[in-house]
N, C-alpha and C. Protein backbone atom coordinates (compact mmCIF):
# COMPACT_ATOMS: atom_id res chain seq x y z
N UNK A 1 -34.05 25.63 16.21
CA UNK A 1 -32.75 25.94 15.65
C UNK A 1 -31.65 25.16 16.33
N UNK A 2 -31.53 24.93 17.37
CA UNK A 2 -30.57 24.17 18.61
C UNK A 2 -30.78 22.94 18.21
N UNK A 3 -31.84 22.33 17.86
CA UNK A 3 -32.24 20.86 17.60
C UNK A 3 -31.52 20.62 15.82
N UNK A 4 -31.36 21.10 15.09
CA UNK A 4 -30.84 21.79 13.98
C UNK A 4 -29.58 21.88 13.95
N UNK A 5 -29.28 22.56 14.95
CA UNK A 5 -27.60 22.55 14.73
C UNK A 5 -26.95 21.15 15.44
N UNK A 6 -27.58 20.84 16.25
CA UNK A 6 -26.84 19.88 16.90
C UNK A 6 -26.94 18.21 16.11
N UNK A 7 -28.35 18.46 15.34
CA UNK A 7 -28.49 16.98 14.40
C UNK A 7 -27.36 17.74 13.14
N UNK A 8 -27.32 18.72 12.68
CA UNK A 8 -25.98 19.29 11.86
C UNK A 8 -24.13 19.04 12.67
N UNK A 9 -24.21 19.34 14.24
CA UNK A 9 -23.22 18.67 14.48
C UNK A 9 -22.90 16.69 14.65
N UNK A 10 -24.23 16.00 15.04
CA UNK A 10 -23.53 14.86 15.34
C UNK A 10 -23.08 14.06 13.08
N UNK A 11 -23.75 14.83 12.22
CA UNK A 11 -23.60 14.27 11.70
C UNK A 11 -22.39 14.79 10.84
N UNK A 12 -22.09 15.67 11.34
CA UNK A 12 -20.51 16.21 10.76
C UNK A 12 -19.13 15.10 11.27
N UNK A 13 -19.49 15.10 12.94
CA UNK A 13 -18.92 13.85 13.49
C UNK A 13 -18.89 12.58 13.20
N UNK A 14 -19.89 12.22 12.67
CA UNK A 14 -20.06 10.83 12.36
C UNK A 14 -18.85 11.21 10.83
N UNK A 15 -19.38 11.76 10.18
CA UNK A 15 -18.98 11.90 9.00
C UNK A 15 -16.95 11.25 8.90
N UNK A 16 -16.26 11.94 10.16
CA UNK A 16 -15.21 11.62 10.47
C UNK A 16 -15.03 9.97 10.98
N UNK A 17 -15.59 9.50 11.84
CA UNK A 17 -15.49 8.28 12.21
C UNK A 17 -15.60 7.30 10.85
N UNK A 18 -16.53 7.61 10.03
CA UNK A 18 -16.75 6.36 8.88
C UNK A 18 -15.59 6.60 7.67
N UNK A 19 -14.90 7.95 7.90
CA UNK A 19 -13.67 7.98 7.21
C UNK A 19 -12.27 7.00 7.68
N UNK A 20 -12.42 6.88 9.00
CA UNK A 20 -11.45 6.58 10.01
C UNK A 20 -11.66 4.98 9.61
N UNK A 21 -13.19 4.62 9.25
CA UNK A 21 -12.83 3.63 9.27
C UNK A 21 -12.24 2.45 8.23
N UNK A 22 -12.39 3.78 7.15
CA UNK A 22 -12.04 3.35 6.04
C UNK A 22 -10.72 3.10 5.48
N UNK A 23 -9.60 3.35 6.49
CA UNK A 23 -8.27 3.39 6.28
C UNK A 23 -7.86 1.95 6.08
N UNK A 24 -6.43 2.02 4.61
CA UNK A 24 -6.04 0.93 4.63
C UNK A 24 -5.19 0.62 5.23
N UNK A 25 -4.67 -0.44 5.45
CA UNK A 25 -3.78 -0.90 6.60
C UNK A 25 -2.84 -2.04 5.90
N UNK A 26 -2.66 -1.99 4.39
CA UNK A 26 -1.71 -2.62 3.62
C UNK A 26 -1.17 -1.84 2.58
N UNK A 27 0.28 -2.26 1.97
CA UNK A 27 0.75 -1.38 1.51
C UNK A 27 1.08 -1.94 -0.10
N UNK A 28 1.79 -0.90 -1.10
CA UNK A 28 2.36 -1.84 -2.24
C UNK A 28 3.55 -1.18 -2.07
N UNK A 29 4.51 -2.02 -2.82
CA UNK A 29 6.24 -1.97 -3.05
C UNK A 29 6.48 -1.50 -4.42
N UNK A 30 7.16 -1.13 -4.82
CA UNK A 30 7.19 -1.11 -6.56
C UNK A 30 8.57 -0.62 -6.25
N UNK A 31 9.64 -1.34 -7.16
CA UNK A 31 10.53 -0.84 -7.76
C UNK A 31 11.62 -1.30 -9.31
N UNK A 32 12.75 -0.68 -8.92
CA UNK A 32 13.13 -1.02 -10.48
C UNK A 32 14.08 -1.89 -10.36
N UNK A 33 14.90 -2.97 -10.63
CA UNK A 33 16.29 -3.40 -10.71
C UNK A 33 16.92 -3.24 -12.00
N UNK A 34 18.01 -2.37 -11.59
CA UNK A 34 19.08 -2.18 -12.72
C UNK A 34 20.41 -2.15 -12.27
N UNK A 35 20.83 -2.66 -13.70
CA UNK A 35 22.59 -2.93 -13.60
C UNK A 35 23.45 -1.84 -13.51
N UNK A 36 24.99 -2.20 -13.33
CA UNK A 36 25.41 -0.83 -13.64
C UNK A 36 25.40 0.37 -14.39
N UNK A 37 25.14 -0.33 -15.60
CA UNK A 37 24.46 0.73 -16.75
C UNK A 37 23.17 1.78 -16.63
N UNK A 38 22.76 1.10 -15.71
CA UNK A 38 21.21 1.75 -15.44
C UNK A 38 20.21 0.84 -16.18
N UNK A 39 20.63 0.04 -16.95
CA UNK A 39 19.36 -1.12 -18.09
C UNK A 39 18.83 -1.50 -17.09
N UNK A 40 17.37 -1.58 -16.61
CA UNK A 40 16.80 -3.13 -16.40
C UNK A 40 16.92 -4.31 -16.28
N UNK A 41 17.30 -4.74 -15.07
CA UNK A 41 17.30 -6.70 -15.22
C UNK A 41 16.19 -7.18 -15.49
N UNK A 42 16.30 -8.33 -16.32
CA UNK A 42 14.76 -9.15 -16.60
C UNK A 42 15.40 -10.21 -15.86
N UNK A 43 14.08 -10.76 -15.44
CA UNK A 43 13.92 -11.77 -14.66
C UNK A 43 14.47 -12.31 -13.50
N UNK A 44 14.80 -10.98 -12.66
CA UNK A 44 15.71 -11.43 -11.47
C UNK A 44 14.31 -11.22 -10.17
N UNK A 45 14.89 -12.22 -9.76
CA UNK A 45 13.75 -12.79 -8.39
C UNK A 45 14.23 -11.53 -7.31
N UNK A 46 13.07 -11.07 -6.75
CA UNK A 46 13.25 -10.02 -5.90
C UNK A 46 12.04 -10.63 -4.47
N UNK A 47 12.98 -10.66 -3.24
CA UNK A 47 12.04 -11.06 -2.56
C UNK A 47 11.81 -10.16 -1.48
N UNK A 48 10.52 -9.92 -0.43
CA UNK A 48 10.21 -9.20 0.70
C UNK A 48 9.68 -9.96 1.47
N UNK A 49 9.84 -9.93 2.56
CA UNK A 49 10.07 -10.48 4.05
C UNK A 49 9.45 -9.41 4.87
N UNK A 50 8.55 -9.99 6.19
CA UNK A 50 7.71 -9.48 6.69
C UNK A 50 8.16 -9.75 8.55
N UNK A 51 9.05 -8.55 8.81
CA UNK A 51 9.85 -9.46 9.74
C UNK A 51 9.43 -9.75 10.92
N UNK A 52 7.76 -9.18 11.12
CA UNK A 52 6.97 -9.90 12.50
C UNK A 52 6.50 -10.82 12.38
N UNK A 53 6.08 -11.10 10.62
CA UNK A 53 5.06 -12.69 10.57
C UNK A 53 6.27 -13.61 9.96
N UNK A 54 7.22 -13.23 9.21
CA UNK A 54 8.52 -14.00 8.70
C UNK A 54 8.19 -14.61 7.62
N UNK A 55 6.18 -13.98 6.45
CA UNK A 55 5.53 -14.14 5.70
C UNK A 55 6.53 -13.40 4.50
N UNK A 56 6.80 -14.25 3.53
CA UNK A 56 8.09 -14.15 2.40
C UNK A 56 7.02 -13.92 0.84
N UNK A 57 7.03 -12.91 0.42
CA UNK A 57 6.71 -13.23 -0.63
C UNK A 57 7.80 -12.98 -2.20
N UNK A 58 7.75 -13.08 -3.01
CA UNK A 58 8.96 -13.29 -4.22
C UNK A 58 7.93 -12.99 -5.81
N UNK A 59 8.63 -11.97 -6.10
CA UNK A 59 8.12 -11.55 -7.73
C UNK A 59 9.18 -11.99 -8.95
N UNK A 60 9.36 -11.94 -10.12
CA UNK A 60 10.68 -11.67 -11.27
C UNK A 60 10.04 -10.73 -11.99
N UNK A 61 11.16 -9.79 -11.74
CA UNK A 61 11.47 -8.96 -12.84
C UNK A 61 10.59 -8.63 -14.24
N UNK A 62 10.21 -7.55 -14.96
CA UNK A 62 9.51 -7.77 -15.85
C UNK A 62 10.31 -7.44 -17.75
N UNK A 63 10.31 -7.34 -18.29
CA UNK A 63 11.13 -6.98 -19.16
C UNK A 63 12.07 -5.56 -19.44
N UNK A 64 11.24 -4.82 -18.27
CA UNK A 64 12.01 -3.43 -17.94
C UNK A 64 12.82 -3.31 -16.62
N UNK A 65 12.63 -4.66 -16.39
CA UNK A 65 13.21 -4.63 -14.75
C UNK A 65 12.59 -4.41 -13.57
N UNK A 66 10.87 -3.96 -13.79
CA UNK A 66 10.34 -3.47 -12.79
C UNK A 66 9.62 -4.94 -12.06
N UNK A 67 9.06 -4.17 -10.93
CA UNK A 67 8.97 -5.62 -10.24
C UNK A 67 7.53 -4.53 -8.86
N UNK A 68 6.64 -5.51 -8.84
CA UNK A 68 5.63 -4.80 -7.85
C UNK A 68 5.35 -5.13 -7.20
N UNK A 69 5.01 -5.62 -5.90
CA UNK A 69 4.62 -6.05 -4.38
C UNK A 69 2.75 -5.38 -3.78
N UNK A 70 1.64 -5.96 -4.15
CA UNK A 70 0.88 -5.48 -3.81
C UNK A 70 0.39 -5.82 -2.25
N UNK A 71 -0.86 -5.52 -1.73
CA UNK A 71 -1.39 -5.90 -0.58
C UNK A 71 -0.56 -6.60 0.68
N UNK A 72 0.51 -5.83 0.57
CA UNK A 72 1.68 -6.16 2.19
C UNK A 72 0.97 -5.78 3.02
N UNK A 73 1.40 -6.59 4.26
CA UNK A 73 0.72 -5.99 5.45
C UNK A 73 1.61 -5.69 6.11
């Protein structure tokens, strides 16, 4: 029973570590640009800056104004 519980505890433990290791460690951006009206800009260049690597990346606008930033680090 002791031999049992304890192969039942290391693998509860493990169970945590291979979660841990699964974490992502990049992010996404998403937002909207709008005018005073609240409309949507199309096609306005929106850029993000990465201010430890100084790694720039730049999207435009989509016809609703939205604009998305995937896999940042």
């Amino acid at each position: 029973m002791t031999r049992l519980l304890r192969t039942g505890l290391v693998a509860w433990l493990l169970s945590f570590t291979l979660s841990l290791m699964a974490q992502v460690t990049t992010a996404d951006l998403l937002g909207t640009v709008q005018d005073v009206t609240g409309a949507g800009v199309i096609g306005a260049k929106v850029t993000v800056t990465n201010l430890q690597t100084k790694d720039t990346r730049s999207v435009v606008t989509s016809e609703t104004g939205d604009y998305t930033f995937t896999l940042l680090n």
